[in-house]
Protein backbone atom coordinates (compact mmCIF):
# COMPACT_ATOMS: atom_id res chain seq x y z
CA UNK A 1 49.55 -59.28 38.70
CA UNK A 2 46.47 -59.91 40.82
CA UNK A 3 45.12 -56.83 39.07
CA UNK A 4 45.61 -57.88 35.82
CA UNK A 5 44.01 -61.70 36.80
CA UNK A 6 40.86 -59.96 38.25
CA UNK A 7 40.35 -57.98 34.98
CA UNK A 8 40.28 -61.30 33.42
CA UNK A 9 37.97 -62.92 35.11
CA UNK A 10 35.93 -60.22 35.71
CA UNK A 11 33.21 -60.70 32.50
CA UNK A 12 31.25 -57.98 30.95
CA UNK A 13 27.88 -57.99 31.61
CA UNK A 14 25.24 -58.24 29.26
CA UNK A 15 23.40 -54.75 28.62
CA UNK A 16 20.39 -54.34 30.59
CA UNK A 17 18.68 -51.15 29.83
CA UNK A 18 17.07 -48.65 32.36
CA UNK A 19 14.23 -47.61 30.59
CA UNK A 20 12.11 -49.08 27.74
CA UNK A 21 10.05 -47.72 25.67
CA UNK A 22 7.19 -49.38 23.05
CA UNK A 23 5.55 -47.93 19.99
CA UNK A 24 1.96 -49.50 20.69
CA UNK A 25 2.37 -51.27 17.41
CA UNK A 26 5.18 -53.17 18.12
CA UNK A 27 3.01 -54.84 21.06
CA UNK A 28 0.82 -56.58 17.83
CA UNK A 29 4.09 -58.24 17.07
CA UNK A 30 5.52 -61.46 18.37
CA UNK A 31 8.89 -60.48 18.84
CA UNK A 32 7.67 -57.12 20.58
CA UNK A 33 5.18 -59.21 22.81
CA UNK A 34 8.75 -60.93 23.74
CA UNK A 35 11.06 -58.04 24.65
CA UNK A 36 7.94 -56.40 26.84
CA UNK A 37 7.40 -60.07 28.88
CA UNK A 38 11.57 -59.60 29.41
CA UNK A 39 11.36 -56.34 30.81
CA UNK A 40 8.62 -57.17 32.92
CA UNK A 41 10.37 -60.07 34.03
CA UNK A 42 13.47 -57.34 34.41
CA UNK A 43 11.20 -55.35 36.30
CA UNK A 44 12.36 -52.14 33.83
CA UNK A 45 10.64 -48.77 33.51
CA UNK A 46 8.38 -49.49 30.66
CA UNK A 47 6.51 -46.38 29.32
CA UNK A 48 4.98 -46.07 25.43
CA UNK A 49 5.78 -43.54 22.60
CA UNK A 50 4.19 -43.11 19.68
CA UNK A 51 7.56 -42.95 17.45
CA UNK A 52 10.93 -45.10 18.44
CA UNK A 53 12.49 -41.39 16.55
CA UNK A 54 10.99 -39.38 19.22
CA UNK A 55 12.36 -39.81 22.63
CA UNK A 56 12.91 -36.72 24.92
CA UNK A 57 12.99 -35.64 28.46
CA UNK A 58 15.51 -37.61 29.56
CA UNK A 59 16.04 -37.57 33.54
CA UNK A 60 19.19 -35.79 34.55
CA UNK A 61 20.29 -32.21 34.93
CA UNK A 62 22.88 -31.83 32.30
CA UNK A 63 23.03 -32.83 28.72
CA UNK A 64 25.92 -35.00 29.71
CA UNK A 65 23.92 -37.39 32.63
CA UNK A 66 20.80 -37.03 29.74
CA UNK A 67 23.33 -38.47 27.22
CA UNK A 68 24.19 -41.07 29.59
CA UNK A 69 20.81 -42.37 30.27
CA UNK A 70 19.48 -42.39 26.80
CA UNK A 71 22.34 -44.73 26.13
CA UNK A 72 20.87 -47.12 28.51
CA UNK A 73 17.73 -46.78 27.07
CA UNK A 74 15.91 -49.34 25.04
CA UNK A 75 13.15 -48.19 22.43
CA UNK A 76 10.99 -51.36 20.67
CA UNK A 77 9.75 -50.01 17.41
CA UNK A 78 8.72 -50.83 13.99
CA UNK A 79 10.93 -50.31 10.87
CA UNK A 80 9.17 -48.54 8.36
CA UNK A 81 11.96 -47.44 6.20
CA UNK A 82 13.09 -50.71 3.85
CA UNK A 83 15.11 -49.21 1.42
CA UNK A 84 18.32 -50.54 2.46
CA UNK A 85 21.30 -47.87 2.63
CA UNK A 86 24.89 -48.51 0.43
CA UNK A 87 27.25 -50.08 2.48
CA UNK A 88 30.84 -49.69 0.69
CA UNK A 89 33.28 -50.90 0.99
CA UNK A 90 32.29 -54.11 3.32
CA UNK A 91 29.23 -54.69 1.28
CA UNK A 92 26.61 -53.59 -0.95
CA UNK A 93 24.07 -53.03 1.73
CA UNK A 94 23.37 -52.16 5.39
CA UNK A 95 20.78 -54.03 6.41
CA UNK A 96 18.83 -52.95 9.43
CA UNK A 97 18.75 -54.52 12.91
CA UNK A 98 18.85 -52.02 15.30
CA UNK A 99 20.10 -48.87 15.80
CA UNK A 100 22.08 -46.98 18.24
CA UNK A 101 24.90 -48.89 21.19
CA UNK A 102 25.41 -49.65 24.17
CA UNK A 103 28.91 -48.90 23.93
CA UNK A 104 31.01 -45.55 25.01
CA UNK A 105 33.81 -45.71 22.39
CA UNK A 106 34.66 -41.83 22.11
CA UNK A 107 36.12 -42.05 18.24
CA UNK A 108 32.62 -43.40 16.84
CA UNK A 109 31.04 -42.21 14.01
CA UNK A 110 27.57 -42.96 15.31
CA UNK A 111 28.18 -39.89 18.05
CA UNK A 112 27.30 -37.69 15.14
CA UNK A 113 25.13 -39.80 12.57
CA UNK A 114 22.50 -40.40 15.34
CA UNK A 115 22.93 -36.66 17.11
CA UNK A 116 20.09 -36.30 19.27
CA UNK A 117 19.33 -40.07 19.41
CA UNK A 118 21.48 -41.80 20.58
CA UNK A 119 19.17 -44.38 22.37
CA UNK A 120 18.96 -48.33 21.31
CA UNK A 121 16.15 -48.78 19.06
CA UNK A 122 15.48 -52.65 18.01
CA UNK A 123 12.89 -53.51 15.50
CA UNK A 124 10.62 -56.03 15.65
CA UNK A 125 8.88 -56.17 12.07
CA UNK A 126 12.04 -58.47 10.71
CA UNK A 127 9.98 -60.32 8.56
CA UNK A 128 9.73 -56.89 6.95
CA UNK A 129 13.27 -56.78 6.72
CA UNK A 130 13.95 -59.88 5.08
CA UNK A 131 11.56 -59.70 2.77
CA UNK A 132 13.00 -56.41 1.86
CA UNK A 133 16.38 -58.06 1.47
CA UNK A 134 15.06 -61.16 -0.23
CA UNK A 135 14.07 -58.26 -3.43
CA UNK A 136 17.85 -56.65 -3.07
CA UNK A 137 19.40 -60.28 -3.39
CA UNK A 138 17.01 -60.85 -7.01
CA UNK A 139 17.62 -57.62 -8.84
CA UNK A 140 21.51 -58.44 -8.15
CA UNK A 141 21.17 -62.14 -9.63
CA UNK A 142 23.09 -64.07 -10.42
CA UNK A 143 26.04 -61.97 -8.57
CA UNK A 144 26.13 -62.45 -4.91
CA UNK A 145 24.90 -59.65 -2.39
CA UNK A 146 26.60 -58.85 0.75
CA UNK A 147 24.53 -57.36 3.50
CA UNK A 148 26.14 -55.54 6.71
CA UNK A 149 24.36 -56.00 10.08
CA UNK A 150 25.89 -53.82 12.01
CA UNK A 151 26.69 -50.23 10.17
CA UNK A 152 24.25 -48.93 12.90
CA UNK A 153 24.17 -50.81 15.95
CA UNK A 154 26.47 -53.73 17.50
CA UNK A 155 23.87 -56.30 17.08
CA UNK A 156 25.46 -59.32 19.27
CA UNK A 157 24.56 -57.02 22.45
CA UNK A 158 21.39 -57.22 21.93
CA UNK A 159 21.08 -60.89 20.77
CA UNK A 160 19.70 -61.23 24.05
CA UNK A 161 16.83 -59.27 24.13
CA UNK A 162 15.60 -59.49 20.50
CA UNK A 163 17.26 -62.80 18.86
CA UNK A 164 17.08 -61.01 15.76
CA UNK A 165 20.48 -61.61 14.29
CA UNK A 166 19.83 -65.55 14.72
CA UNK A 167 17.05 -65.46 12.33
CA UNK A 168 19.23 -63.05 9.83
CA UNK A 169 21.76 -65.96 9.58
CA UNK A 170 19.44 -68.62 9.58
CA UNK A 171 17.77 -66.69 6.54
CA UNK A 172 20.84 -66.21 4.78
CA UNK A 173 21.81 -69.40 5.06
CA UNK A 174 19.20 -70.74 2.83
CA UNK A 175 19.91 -67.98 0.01
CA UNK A 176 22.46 -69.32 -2.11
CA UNK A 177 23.15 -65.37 -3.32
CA UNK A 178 23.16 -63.92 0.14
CA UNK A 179 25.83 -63.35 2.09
CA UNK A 180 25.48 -61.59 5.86
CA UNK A 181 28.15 -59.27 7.35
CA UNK A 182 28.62 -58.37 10.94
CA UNK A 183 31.46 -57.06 13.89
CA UNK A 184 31.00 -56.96 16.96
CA UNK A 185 32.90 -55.61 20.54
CA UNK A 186 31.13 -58.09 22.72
CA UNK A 187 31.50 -61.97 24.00
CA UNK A 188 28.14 -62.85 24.05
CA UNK A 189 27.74 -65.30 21.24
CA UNK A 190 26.08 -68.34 23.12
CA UNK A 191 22.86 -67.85 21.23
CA UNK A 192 24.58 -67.92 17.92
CA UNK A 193 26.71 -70.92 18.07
CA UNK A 194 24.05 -73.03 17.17
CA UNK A 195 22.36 -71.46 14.34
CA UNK A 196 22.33 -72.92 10.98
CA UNK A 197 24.56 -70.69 9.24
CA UNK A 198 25.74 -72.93 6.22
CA UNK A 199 28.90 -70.97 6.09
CA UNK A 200 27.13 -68.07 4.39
CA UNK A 201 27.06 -65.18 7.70
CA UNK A 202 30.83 -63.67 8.12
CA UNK A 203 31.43 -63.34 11.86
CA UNK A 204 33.65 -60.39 12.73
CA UNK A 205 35.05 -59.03 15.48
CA UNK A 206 36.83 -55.48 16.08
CA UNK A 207 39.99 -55.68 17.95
CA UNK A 208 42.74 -53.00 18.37
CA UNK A 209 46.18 -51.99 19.97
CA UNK A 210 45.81 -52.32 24.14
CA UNK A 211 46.48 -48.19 24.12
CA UNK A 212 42.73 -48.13 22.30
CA UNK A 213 40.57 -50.29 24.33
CA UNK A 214 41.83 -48.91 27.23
CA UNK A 215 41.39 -45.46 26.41
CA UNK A 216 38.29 -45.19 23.92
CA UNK A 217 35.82 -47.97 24.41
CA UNK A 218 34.17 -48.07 27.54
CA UNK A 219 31.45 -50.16 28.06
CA UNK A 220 32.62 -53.23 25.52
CA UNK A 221 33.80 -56.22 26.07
CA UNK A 222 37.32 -56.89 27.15
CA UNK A 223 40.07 -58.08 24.57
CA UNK A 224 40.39 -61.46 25.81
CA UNK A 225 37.03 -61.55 26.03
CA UNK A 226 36.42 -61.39 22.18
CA UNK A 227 39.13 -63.30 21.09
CA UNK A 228 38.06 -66.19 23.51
CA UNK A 229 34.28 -65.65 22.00
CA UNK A 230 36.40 -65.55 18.19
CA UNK A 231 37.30 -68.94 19.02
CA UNK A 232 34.06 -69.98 19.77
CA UNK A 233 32.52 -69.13 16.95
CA UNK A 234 34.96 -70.36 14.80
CA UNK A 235 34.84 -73.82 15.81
CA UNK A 236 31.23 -73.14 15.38
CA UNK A 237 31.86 -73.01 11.49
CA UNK A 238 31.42 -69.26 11.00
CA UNK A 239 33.99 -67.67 8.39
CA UNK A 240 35.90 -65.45 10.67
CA UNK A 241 37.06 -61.85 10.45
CA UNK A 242 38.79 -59.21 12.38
CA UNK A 243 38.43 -55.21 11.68
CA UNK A 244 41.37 -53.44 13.05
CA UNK A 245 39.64 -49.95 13.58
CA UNK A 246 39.80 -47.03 14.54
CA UNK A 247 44.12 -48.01 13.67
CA UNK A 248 44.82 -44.82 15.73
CA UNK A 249 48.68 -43.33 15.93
CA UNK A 250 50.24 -42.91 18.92
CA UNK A 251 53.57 -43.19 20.81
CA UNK A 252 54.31 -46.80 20.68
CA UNK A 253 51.89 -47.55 17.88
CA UNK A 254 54.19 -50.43 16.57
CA UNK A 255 54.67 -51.86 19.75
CA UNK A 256 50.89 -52.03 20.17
CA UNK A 257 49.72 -53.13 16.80
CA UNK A 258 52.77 -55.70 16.37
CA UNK A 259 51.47 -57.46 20.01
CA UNK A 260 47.92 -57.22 19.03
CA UNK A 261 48.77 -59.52 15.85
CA UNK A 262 50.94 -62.09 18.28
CA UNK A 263 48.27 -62.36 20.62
CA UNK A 264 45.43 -63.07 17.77
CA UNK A 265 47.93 -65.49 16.44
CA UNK A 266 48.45 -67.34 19.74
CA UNK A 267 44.57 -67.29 20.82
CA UNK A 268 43.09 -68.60 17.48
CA UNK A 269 42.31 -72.26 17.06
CA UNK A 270 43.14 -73.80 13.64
CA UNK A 271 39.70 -73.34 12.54
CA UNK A 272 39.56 -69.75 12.15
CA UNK A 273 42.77 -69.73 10.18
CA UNK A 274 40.93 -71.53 6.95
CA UNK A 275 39.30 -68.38 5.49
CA UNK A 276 40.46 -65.60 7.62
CA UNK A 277 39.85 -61.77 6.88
CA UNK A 278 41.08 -58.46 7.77
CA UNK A 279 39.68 -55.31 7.46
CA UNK A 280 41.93 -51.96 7.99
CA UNK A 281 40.31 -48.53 9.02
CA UNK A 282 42.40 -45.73 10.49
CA UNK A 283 40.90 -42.84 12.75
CA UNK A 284 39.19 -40.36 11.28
CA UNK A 285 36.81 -37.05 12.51
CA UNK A 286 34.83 -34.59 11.13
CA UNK A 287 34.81 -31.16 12.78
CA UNK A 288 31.42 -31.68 13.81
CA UNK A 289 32.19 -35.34 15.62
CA UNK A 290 35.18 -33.50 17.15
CA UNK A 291 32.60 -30.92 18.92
CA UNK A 292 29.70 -33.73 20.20
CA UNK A 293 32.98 -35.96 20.96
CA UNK A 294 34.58 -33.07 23.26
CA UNK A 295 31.21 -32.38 24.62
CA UNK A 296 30.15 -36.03 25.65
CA UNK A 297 34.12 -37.14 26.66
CA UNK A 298 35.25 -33.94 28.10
CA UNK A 299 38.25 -35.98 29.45
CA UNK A 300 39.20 -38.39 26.29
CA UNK A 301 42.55 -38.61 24.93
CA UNK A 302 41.58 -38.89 21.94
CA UNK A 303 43.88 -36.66 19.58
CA UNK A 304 41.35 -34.64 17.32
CA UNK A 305 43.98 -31.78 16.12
CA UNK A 306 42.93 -30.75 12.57
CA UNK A 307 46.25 -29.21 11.80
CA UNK A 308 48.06 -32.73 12.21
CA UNK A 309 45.52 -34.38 9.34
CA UNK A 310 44.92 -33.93 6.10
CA UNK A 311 41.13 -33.23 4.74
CA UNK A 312 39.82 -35.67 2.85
CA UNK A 313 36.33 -35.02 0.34
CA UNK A 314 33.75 -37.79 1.21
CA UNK A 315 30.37 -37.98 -0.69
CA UNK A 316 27.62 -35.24 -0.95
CA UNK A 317 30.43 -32.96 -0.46
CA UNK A 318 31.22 -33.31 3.29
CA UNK A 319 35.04 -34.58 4.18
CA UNK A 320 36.73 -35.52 7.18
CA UNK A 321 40.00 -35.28 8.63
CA UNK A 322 42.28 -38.95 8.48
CA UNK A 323 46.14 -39.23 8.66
CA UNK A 324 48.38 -37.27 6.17
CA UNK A 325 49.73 -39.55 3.43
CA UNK A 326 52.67 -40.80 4.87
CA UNK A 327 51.34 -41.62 8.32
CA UNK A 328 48.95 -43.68 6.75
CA UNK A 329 51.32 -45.60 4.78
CA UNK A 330 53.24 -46.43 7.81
CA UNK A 331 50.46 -47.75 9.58
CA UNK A 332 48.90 -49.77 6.48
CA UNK A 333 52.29 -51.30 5.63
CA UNK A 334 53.68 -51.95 8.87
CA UNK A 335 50.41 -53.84 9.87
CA UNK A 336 49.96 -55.24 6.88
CA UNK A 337 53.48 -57.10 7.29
CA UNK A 338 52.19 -58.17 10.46
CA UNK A 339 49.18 -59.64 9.28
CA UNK A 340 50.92 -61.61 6.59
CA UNK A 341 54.02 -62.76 8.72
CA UNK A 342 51.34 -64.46 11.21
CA UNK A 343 48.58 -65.27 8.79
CA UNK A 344 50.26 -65.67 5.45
CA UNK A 345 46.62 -67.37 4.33
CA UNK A 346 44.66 -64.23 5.65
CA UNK A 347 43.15 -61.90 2.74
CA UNK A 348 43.28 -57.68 3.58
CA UNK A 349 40.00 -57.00 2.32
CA UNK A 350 40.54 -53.02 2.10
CA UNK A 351 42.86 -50.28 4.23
CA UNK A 352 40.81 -46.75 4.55
């Protein structure tokens, strides 16, 4: 019991990096001129680069302490790339932030995506950005476009550092056919309670089963932790979301899901019950995830059998492994009839 109260009030700690690194560029920039006075004040390594993609020599004598480090590294760049990538099926585009985590969670897909990077990089040319997403949101007039924040990155951690997502919102909140999309594993959503949002940003969080957070996602904030921050920025106004992800199957997987649903149900004021969303993903690998994964988490639990899944063809011809057919169908409708027996209001947006 005293264990379990000390967990509780022990609070996650922002992310403070150990190195930092600057394109000279980004210095020219206000936001840059920012981050660099912060890790002054930090007293941080600070060394330049001449490309945010370039970052090697890591300290550390095996590719697994190099690994570690780069995770804790921070690289200020400029985005030159503005051609927003598809986003399906939470919106029509992923619009960039940042990219790269904090976080440890073994299953994630970024592990493989970002390969040899897997560094923070932040970007401080946003007016760039939105400029680039104020074109995407005309050629789609008069339909509305959706833009996800954080297909790359877990942009609340760094809300800190760069204060970027605050002027996202604030930008799509004067763009009548704009929408913002984000989710988040961290509590630290001071900075955005007060932003003028005008109900037009979706805040989400990413919650799972106890087994999963315990197991998979070092380095994030703890489950109370969000759902107390959920609250928050619910009475703030936000529409609120949850994405239960990676929905992973193991023994007591009902147990864990069905007391996950209670315990969002008893936390949530009646503000975030107005227009509440779900969004369903279960686990999923490719062979090539499986073999950075086993590399990087030499001790995860994480079940990555190929002859317990079923293949499944993605685009440009690549496929992954998720749960055979009827596995999946347990899991969607037995959390499914969860979600509607507490939140009979709440819309599924999609199960994958």
């Amino acid at each position: 019991m005293a264990t379990e109260q000390m967990t509780r009030t022990r609070s996650t700690a922002l992310f403070v990096p150990e190195l930092v690194y600057f394109e000279p560029d980004a210095l020219l920039y206000p936001k840059g001129k920012r981050i660099l006075e912060w890790a002054q004040n930090k007293g941080l390594p600070i060394h330049m680069t001449t490309s945010h993609n370039r970052i090697t020599n890591f300290p550390g004598e095996t590719e697994l302490e190099k690994y570690r480090i780069a995770k804790r590294t921070l690289v200020v760049g400029i985005r030159k790339t503005l051609k927003f990538d598809t986003s399906k099926p939470s919106a029509e585009y992923a619009m960039p932030i940042a990219t790269g985590c904090m976080g440890h969670c073994h299953y994630c897909y970024l592990q493989t995506t970002l390969g040899s990077k897997p560094y923070v990089r932040v970007y401080v040319n946003t007016d760039d950005i939105l400029k680039a997403a104020k074109q995407y949101i005309e050629e789609r007039a008069p339909e509305i476009t959706r833009f996800e924040a954080a297909c790359t990155s877990d942009p609340v951690g760094l809300e800190h550092i760069t204060g970027s997502l605050k002027e996202y919102i604030e930008f799509m909140a004067k763009e009548p056919l704009g929408r913002l999309r984000f989710v988040t594993k961290y509590h630290h959503v001071e900075p955005l309670l007060d932003a003028k949002h005008n109900k037009h940003t979706r805040f989400r969080f990413s919650v799972n089963a106890d087994y999963v957070i315990k197991n998979f996602e070092p380095a994030t904030s703890a489950f109370h932790e969000r759902i107390e921050a959920a609250g928050k920025v619910a009475r703030a106004g936000y529409p609120l979301g949850f994405i239960i992800a990676p929905i992973i199957w193991h023994d007591g997987w009902e147990k864990g899901y069905e007391e996950l649903i209670v315990k969002l149900h008893d936390a949530l004021p009646p503000e975030a019950l107005d227009d509440l969303t779900f969004e369903l993903i279960q686990h999923r690998f490719t062979k090539t995830a499986k073999n950075v994964i086993e590399r990087r988490y030499p001790k995860s639990k994480l079940e990555m059998d190929e002859a317990k899944r079923k293949y499944k063809w993605g685009r440009y011809g690549r496929g992954k492994y998720v749960y055979p057919d009827e596995q999946a169908t347990a899991l969607r409708e037995f959390i499914t009839e969860q979600i509607f027996d507490k939140f009979p209001n709440a819309k599924i947006e999609y199960f994958t």
